[in-house]
Protein backbone atom coordinates (compact mmCIF):
# COMPACT_ATOMS: atom_id res chain seq x y z
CA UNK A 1 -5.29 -7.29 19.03
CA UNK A 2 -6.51 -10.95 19.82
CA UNK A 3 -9.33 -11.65 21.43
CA UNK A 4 -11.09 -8.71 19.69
CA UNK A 5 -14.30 -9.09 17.01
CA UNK A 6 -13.39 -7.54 13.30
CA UNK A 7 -16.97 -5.28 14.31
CA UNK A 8 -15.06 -3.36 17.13
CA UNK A 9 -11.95 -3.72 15.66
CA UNK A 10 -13.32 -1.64 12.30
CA UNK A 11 -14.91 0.83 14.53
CA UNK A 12 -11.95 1.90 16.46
CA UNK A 13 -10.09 2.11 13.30
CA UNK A 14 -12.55 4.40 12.07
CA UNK A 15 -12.74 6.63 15.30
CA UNK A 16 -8.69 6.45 15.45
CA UNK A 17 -8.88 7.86 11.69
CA UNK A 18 -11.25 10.71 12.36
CA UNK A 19 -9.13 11.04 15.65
CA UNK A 20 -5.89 11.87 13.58
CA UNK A 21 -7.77 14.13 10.95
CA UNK A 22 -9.33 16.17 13.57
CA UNK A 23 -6.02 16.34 14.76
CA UNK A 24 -4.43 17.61 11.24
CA UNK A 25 -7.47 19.82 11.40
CA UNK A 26 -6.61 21.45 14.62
CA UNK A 27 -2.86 21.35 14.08
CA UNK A 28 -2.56 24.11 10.77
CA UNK A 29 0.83 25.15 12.18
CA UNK A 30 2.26 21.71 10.90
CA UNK A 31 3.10 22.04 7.19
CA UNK A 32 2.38 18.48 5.03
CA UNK A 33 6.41 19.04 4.14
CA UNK A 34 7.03 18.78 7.72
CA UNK A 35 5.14 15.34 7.97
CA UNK A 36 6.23 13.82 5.08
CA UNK A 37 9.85 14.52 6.33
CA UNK A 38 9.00 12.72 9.44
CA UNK A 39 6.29 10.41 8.66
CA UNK A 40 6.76 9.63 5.40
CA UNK A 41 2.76 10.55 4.72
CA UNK A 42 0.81 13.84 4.73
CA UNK A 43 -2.77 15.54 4.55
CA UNK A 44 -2.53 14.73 0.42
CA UNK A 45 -1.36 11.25 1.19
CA UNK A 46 -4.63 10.39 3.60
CA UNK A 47 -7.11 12.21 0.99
CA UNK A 48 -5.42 9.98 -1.96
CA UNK A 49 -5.30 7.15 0.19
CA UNK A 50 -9.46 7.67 1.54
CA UNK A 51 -9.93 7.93 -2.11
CA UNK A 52 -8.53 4.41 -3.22
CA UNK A 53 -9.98 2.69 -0.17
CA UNK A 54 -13.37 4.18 -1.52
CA UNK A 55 -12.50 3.14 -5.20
CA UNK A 56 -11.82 -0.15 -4.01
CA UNK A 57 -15.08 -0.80 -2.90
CA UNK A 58 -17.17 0.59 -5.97
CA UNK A 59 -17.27 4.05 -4.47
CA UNK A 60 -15.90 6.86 -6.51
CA UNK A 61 -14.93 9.98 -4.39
CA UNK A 62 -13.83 13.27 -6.23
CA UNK A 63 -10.38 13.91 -5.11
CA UNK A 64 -11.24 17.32 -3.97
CA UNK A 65 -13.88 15.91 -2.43
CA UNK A 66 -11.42 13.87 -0.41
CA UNK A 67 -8.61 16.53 0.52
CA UNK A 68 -11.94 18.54 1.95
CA UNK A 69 -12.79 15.71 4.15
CA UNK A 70 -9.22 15.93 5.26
CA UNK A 71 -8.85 19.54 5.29
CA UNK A 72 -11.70 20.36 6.74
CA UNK A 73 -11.86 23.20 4.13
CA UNK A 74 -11.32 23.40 0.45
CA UNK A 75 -7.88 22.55 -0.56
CA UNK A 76 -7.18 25.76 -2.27
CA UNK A 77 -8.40 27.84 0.89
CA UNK A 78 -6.28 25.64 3.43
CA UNK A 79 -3.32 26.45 1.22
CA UNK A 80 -4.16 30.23 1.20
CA UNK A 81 -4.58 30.45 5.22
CA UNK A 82 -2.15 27.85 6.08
CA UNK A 83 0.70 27.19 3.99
CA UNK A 84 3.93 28.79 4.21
């Protein structure tokens, strides 16, 4: 990614990361067991992950807080509707 400023280079980050939760958000038919098998990550990894990043930098983010952002719903209600 040469030639690129860190500016645009943090912003399309940051619009591929919403991408890919909007996508996790759309995609309720894929169970996190199914990912992890795959990818190695899940839903619960990105939340845990969003939540260190914001730790990092003096932010503290509830971990609920975080799967919700992830989600798109509480935790405990994605669970109910979507797990299997």
């Amino acid at each position: 990614m040469s030639g690129m400023d860190d500016k645009t280079r943090t912003e399309i980050e940051a619009a591929t990361f919403r991408r890919l939760v909007a996508h996790f958000q759309e995609r309720t038919d894929v169970q996190n067991i199914d990912v992890m098998n795959l990818a190695g990550f899940c839903r619960n990894c990105l939340a845990k992950w969003y939540k260190a990043e914001a730790e990092e930098r003096g932010v503290e983010v509830d971990i609920d807080d975080a799967k919700q952002g992830i989600y798109g719903m509480p935790y405990g209600e994605w669970k109910t509707k979507y797990q299997k």
